[in-house]
PDB file of N, CA and C in Angstrom:
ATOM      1  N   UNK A   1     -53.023  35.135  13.506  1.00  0.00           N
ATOM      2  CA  UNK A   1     -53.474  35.582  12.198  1.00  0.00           C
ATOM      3  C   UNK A   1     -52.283  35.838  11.267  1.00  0.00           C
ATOM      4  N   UNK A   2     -51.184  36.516  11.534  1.00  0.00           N
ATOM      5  CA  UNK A   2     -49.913  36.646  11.174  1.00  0.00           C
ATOM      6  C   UNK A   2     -49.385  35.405  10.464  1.00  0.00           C
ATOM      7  N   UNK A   3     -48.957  34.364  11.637  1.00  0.00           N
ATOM      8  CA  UNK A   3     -48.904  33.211  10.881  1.00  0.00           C
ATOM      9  C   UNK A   3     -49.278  32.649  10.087  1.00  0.00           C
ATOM     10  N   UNK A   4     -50.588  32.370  10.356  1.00  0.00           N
ATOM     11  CA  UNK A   4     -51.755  31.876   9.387  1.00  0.00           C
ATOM     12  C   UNK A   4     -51.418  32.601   7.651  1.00  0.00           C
ATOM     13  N   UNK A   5     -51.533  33.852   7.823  1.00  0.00           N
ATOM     14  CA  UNK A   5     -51.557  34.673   6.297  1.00  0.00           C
ATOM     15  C   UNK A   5     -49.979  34.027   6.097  1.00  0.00           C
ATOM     16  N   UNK A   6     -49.103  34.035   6.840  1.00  0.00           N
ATOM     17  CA  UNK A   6     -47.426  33.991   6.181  1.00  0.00           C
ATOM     18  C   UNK A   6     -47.705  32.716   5.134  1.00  0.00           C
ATOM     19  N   UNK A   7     -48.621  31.859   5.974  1.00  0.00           N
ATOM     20  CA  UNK A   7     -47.899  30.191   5.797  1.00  0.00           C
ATOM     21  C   UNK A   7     -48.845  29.840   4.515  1.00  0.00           C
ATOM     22  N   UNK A   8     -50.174  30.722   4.461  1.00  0.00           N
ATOM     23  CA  UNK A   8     -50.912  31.450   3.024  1.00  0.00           C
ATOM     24  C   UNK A   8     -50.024  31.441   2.292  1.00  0.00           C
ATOM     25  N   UNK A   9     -49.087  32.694   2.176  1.00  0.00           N
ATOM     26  CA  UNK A   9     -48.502  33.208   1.135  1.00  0.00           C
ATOM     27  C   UNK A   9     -47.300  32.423   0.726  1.00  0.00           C
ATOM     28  N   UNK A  10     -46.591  31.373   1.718  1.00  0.00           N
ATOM     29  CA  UNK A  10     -45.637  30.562   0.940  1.00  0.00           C
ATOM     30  C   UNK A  10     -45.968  29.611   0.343  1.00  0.00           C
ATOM     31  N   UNK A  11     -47.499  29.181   0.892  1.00  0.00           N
ATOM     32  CA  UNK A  11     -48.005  28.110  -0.487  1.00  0.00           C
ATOM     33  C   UNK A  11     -48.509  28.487  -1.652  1.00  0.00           C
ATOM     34  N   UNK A  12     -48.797  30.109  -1.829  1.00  0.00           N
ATOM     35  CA  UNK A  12     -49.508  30.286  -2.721  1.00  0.00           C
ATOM     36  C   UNK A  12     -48.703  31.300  -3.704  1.00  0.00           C
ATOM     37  N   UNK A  13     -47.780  32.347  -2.660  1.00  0.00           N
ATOM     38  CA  UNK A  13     -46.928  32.783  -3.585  1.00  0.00           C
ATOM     39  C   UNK A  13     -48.140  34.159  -3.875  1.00  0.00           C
ATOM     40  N   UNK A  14     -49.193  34.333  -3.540  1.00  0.00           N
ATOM     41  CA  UNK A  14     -49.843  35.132  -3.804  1.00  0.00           C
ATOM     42  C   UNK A  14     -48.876  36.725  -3.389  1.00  0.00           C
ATOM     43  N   UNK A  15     -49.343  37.788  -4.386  1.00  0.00           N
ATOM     44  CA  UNK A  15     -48.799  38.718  -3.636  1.00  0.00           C
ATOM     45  C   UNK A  15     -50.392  39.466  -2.873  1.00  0.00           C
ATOM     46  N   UNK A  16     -51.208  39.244  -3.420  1.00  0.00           N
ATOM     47  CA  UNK A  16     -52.101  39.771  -1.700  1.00  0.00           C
ATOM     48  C   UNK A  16     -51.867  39.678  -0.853  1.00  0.00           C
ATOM     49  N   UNK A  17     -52.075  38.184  -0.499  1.00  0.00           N
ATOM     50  CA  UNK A  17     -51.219  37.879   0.957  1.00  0.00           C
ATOM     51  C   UNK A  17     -50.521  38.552   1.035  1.00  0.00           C
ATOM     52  N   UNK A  18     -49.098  38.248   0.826  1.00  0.00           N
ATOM     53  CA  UNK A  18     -47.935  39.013   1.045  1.00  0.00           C
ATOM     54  C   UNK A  18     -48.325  40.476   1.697  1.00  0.00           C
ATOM     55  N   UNK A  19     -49.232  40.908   0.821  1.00  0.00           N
ATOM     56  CA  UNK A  19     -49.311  42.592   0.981  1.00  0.00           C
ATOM     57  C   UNK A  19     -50.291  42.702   2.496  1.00  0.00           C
ATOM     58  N   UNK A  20     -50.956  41.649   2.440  1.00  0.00           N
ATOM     59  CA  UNK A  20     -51.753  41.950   4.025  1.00  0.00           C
ATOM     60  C   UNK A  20     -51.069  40.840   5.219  1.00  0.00           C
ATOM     61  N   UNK A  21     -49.745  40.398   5.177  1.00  0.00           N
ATOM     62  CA  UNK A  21     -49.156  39.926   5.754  1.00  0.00           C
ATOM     63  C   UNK A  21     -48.517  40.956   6.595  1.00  0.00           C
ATOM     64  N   UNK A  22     -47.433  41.937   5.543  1.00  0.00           N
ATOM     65  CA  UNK A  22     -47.222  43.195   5.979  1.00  0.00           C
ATOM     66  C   UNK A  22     -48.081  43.925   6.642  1.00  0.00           C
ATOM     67  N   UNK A  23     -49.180  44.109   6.133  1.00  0.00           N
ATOM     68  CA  UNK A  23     -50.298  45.046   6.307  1.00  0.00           C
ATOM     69  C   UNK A  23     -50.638  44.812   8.032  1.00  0.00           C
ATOM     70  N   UNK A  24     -50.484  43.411   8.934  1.00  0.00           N
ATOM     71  CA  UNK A  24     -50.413  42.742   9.740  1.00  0.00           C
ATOM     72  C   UNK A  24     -49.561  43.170  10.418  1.00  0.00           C
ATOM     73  N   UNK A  25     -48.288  43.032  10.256  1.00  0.00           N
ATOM     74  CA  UNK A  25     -47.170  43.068  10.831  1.00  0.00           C
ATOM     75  C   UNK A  25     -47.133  44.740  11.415  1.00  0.00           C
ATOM     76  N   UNK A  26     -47.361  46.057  10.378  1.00  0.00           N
ATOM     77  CA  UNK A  26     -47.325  46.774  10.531  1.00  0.00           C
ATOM     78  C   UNK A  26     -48.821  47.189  12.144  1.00  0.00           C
ATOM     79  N   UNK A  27     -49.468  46.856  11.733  1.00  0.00           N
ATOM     80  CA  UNK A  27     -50.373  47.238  12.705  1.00  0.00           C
ATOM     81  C   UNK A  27     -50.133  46.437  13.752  1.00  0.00           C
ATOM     82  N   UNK A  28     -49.983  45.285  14.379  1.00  0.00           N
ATOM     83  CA  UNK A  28     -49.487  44.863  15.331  1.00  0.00           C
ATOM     84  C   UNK A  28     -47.952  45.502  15.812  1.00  0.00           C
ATOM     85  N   UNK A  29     -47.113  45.804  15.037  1.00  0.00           N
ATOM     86  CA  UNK A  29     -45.858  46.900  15.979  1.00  0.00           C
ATOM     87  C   UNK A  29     -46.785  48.319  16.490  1.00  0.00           C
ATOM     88  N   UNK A  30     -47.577  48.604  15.324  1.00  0.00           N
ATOM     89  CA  UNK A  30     -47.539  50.008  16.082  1.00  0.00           C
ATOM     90  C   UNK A  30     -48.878  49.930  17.568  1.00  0.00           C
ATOM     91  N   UNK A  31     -49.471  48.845  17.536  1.00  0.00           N
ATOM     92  CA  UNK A  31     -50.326  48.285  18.991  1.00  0.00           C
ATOM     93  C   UNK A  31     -49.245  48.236  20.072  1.00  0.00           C
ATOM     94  N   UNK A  32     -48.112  47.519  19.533  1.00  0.00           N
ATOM     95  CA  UNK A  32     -47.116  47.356  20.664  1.00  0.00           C
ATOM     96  C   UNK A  32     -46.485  48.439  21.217  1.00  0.00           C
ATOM     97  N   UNK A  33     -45.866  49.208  20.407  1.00  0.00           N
ATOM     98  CA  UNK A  33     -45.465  50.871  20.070  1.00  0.00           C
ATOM     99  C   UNK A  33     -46.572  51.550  21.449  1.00  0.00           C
ATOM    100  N   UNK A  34     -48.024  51.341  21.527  1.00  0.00           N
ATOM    101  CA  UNK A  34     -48.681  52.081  22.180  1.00  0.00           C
ATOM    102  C   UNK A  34     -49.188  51.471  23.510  1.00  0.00           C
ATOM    103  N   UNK A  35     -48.861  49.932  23.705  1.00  0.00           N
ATOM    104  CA  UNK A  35     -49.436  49.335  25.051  1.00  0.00           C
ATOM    105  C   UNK A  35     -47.996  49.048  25.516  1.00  0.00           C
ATOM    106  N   UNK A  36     -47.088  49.576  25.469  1.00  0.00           N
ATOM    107  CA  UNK A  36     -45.704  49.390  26.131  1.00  0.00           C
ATOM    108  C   UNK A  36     -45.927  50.144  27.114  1.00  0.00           C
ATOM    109  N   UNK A  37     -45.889  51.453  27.142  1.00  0.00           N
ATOM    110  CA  UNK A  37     -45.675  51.684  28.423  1.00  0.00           C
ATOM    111  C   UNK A  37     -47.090  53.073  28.263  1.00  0.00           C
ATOM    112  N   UNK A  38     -48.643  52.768  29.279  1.00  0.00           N
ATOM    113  CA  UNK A  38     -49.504  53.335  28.795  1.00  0.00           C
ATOM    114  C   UNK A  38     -49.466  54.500  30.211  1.00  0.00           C
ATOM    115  N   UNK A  39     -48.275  54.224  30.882  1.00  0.00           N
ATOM    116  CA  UNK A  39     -48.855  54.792  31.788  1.00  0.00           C
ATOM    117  C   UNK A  39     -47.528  56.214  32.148  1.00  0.00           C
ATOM    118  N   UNK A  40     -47.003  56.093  30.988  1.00  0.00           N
ATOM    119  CA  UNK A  40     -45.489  57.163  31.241  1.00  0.00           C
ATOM    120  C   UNK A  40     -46.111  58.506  31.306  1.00  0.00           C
ATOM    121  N   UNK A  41     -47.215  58.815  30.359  1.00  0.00           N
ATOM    122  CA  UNK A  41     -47.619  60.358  30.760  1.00  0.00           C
ATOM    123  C   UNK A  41     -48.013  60.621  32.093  1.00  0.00           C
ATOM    124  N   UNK A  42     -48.692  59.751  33.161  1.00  0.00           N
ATOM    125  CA  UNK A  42     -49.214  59.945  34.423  1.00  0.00           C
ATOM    126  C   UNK A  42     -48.211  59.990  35.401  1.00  0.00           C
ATOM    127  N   UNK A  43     -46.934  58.907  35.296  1.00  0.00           N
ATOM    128  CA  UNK A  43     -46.162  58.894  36.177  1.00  0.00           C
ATOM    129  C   UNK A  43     -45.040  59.718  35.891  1.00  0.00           C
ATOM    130  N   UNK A  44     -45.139  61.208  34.938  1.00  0.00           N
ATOM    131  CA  UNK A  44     -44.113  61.937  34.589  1.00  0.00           C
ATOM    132  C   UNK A  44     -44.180  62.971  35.602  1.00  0.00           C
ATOM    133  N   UNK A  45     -42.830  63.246  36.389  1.00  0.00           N
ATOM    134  CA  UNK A  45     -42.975  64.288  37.405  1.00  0.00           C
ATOM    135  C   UNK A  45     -43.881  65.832  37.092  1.00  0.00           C
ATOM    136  N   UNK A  46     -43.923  66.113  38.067  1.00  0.00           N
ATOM    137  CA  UNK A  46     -45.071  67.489  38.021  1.00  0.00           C
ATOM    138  C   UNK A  46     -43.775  68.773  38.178  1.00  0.00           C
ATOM    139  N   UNK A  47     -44.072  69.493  37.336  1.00  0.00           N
ATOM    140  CA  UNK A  47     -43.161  70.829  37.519  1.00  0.00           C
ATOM    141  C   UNK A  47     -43.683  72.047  37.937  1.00  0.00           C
TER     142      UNK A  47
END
């Protein structure tokens, strides 16, 4: 989908696109940000 909108916005120059290109980008890091490592709170030692 990323792609798709980029390759949008260099033919069209639109700034929507553009703005939900970002809009893209941003929500896919912060997915990554949270399925990296889902399991660090469980495997954190017990005190």
């Amino acid at each position: 989908m990323k792609e798709f909108t980029w390759k949008v916005f260099c033919e069209t120059g639109s700034i929507d696109t553009y703005l939900l290109f970002k809009e893209l980008e941003v929500d896919m890091s912060a997915r990554t940000v949270h399925e990296e490592d889902p399991q660090a709170p469980i495997d954190s030692p017990i005190q």
